[in-house]
PDB file of N, CA and C in Angstrom:
ATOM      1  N   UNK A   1       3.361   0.525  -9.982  1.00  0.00           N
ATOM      2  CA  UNK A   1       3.598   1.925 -10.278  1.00  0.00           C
ATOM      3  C   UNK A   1       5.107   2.146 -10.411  1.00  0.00           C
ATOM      4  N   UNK A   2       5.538   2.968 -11.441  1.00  0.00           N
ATOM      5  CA  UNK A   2       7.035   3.024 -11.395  1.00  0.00           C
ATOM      6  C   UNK A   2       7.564   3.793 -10.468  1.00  0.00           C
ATOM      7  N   UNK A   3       8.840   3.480 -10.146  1.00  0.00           N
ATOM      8  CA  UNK A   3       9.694   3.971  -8.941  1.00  0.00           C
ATOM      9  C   UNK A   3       9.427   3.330  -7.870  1.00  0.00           C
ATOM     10  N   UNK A   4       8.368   2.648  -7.733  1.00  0.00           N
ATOM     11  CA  UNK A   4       7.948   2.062  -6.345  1.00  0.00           C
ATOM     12  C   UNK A   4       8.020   0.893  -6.504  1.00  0.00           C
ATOM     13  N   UNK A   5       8.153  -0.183  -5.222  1.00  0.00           N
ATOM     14  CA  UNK A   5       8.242  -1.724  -5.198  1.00  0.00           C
ATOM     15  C   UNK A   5       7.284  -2.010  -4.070  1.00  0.00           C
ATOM     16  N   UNK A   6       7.331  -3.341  -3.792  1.00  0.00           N
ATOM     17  CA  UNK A   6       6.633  -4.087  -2.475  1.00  0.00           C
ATOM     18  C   UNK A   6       7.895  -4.140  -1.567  1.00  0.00           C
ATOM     19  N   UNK A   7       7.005  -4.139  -0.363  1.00  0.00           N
ATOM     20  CA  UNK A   7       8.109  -3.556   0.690  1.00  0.00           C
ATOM     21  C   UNK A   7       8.617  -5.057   0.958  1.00  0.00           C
ATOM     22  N   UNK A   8      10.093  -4.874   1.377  1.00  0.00           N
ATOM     23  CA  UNK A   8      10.767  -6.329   1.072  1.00  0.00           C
ATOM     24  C   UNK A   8      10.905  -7.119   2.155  1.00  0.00           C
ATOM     25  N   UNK A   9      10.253  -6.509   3.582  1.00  0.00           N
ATOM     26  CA  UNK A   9      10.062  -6.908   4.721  1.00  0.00           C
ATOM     27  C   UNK A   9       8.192  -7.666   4.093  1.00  0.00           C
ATOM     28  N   UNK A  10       8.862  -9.693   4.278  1.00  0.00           N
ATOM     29  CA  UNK A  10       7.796 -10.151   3.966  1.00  0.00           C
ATOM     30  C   UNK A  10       6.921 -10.736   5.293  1.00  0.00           C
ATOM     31  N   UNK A  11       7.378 -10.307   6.273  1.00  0.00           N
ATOM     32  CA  UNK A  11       6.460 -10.493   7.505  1.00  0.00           C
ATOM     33  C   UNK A  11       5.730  -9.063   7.676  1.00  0.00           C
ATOM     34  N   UNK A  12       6.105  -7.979   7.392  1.00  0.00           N
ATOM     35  CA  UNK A  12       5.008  -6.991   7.528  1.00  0.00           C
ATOM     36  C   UNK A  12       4.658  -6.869   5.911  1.00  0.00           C
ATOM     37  N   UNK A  13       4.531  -7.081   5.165  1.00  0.00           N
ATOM     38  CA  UNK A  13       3.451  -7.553   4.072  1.00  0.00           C
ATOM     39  C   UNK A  13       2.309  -8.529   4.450  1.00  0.00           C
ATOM     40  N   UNK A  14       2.385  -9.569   5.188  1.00  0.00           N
ATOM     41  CA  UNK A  14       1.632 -10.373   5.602  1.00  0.00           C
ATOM     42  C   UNK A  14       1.073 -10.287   6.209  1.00  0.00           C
ATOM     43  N   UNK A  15       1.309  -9.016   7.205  1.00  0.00           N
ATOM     44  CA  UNK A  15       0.208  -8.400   7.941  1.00  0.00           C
ATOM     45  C   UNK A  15      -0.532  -7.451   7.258  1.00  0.00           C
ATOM     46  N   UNK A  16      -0.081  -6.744   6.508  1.00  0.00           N
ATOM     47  CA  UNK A  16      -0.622  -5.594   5.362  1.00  0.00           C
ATOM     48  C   UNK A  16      -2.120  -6.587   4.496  1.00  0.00           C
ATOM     49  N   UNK A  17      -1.500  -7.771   3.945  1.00  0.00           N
ATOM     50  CA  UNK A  17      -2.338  -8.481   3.048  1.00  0.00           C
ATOM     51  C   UNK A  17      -3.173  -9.122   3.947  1.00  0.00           C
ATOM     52  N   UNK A  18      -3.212  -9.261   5.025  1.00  0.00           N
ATOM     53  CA  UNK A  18      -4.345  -9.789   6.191  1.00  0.00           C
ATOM     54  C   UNK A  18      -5.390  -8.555   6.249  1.00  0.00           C
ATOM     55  N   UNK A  19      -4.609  -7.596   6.667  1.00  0.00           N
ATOM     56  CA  UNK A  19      -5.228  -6.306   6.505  1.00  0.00           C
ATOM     57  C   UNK A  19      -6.585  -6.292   5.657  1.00  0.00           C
ATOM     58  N   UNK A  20      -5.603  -6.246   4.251  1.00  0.00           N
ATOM     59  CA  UNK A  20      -6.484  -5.977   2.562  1.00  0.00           C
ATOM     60  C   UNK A  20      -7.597  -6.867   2.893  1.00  0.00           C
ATOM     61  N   UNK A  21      -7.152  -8.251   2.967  1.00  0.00           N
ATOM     62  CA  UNK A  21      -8.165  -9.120   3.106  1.00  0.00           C
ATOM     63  C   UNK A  21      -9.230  -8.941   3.832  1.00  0.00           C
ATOM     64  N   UNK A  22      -9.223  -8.672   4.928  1.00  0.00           N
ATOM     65  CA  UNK A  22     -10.132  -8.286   5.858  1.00  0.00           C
ATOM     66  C   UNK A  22     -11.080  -7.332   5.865  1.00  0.00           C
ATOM     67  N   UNK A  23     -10.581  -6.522   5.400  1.00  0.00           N
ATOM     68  CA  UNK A  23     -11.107  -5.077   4.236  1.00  0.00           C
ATOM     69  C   UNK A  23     -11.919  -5.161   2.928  1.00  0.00           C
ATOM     70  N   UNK A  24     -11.843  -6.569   2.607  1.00  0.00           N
ATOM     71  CA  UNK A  24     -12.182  -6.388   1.222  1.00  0.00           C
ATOM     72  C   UNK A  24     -11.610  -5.818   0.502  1.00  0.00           C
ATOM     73  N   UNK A  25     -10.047  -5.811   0.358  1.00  0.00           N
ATOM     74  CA  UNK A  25      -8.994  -5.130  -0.578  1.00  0.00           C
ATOM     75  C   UNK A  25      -9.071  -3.534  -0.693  1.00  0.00           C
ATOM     76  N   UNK A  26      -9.835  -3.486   0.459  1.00  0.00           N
ATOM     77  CA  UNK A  26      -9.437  -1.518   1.338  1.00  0.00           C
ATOM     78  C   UNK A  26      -8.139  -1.503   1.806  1.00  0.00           C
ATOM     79  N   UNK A  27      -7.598  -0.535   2.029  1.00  0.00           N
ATOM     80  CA  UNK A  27      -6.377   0.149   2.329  1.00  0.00           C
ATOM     81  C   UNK A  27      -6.589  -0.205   4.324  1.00  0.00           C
ATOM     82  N   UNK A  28      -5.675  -1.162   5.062  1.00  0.00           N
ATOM     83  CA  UNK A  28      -5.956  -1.541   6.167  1.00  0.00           C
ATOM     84  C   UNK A  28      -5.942   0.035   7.157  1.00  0.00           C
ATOM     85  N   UNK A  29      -4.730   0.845   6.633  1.00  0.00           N
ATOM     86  CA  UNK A  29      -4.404   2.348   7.167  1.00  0.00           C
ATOM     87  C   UNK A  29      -5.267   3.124   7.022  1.00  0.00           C
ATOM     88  N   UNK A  30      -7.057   2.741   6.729  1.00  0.00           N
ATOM     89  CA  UNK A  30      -7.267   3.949   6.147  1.00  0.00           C
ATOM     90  C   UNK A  30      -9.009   3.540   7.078  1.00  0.00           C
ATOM     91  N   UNK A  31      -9.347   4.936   7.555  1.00  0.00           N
ATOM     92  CA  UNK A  31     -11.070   4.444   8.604  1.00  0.00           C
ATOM     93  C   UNK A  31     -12.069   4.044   7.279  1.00  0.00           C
ATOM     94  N   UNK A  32     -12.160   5.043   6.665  1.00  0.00           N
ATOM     95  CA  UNK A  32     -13.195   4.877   5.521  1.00  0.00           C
ATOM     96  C   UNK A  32     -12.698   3.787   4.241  1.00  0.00           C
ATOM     97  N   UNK A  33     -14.218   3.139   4.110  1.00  0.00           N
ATOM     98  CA  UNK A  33     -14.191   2.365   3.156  1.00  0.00           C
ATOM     99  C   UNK A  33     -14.951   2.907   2.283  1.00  0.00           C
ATOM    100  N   UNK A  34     -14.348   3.024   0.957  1.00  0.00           N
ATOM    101  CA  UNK A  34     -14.806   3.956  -0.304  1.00  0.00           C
ATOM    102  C   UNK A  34     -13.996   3.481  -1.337  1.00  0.00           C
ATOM    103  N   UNK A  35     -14.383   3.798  -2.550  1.00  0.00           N
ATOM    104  CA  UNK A  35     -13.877   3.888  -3.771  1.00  0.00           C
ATOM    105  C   UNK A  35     -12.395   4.069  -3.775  1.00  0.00           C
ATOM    106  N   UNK A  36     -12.080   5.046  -3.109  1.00  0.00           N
ATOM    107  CA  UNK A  36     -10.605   6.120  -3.220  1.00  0.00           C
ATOM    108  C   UNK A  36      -9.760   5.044  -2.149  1.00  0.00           C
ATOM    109  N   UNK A  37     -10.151   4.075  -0.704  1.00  0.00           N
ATOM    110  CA  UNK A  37      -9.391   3.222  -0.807  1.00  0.00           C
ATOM    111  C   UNK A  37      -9.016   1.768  -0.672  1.00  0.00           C
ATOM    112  N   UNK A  38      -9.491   1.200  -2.289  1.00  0.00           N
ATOM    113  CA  UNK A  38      -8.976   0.089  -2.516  1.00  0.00           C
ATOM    114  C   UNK A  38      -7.454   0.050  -2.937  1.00  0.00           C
ATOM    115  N   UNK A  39      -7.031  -1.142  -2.924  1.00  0.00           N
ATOM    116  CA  UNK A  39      -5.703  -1.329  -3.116  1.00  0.00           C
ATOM    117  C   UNK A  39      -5.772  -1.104  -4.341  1.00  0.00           C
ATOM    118  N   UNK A  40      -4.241  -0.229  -4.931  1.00  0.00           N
ATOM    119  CA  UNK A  40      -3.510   0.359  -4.484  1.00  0.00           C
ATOM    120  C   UNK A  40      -4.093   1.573  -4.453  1.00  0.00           C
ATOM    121  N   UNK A  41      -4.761   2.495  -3.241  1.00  0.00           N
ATOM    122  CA  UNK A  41      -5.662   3.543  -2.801  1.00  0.00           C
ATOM    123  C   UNK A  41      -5.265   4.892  -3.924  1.00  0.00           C
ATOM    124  N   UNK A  42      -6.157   5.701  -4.198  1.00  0.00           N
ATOM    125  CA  UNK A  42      -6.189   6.966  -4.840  1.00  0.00           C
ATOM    126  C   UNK A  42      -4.505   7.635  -4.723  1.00  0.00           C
ATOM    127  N   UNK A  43      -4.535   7.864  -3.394  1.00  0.00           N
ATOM    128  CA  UNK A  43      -3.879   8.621  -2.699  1.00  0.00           C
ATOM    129  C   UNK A  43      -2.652   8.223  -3.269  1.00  0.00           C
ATOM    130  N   UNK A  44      -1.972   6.912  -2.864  1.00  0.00           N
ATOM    131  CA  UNK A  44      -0.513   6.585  -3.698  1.00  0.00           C
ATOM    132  C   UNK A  44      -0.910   6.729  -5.228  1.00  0.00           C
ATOM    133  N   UNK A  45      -2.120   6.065  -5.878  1.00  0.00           N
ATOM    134  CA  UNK A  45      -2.076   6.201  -7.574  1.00  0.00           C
ATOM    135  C   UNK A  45      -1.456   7.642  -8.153  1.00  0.00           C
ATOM    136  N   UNK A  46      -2.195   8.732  -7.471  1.00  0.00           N
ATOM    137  CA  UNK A  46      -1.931   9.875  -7.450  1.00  0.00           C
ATOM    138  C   UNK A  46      -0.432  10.869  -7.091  1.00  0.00           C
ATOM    139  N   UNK A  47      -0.576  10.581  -5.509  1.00  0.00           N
ATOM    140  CA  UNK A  47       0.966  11.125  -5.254  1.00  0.00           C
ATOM    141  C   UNK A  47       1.926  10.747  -4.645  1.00  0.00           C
ATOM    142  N   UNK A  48       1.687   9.180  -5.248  1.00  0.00           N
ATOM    143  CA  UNK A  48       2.622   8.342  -4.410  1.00  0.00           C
ATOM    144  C   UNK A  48       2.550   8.164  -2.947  1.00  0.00           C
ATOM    145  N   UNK A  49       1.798   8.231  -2.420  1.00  0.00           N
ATOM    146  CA  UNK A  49       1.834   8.212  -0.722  1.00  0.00           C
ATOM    147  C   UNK A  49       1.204   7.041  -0.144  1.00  0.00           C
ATOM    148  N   UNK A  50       1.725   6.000   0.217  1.00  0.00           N
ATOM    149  CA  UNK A  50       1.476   4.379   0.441  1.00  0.00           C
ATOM    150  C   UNK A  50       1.333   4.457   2.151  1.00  0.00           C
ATOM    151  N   UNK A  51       0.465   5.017   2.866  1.00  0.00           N
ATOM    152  CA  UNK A  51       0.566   5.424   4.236  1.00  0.00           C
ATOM    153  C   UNK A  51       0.644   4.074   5.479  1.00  0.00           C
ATOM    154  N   UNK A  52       0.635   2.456   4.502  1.00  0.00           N
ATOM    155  CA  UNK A  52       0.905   1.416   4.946  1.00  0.00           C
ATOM    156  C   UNK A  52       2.199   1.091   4.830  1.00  0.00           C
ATOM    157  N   UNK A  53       2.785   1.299   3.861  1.00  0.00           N
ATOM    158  CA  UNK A  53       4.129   1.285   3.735  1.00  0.00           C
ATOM    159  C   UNK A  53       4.060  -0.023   2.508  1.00  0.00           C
ATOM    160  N   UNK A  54       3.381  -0.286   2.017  1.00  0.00           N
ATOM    161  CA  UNK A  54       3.133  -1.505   2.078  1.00  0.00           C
ATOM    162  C   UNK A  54       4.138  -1.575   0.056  1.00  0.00           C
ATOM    163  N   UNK A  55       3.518  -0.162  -0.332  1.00  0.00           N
ATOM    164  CA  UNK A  55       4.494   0.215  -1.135  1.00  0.00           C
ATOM    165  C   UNK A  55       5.492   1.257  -1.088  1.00  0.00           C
ATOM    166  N   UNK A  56       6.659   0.970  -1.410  1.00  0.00           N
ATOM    167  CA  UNK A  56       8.157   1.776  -1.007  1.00  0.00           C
ATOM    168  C   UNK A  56       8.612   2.371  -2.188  1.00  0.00           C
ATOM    169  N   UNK A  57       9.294   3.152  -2.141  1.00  0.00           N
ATOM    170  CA  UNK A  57      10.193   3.696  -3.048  1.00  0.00           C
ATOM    171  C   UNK A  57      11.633   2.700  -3.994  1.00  0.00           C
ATOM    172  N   UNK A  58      11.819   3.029  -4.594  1.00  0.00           N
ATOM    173  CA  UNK A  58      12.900   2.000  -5.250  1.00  0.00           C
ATOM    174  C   UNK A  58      13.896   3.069  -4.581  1.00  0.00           C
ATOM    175  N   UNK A  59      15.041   2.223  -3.748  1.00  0.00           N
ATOM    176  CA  UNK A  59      16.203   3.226  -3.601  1.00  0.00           C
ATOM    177  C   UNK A  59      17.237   3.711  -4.860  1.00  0.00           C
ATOM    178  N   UNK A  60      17.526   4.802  -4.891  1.00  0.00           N
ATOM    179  CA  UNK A  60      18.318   4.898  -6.208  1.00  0.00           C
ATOM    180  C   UNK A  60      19.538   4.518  -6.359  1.00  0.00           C
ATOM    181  N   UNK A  61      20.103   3.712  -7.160  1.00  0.00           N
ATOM    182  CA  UNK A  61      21.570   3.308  -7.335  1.00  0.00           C
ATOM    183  C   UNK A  61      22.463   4.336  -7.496  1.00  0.00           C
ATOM    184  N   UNK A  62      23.671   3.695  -6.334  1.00  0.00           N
ATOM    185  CA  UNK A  62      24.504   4.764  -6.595  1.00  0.00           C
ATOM    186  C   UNK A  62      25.536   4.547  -7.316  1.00  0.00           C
TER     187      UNK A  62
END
């Protein structure tokens, strides 16, 4: 998604993608398993809100 990256801390990605995995590529942050959250969940597709962190914001150059 533009503006956003993978978070660059690759030891908590690896827990994130243990997560997914475990989930069946559900959102690990999230109780319900549904449609709305597989990776990358509704919620960020929509309004950007990655509540794993798992996707970040691009910081803006200054």
């Amino acid at each position: 998604m533009k503006d956003f990256r993978i978070n660059p801390d690759k030891k908590y990605v690896s827990i994130i993608m243990e997560g997914l995995q475990k989930k069946d590529g559900h959102c690990p942050c999230r109780v319900n398993v549904d449609d709305t959250t597989l990776c990358p969940c509704d919620e960020f597709v929509k309004d950007g809100i990655c509540k794993c962190k798992l996707f970040i914001p691009i910081e803006e150059k200054k």
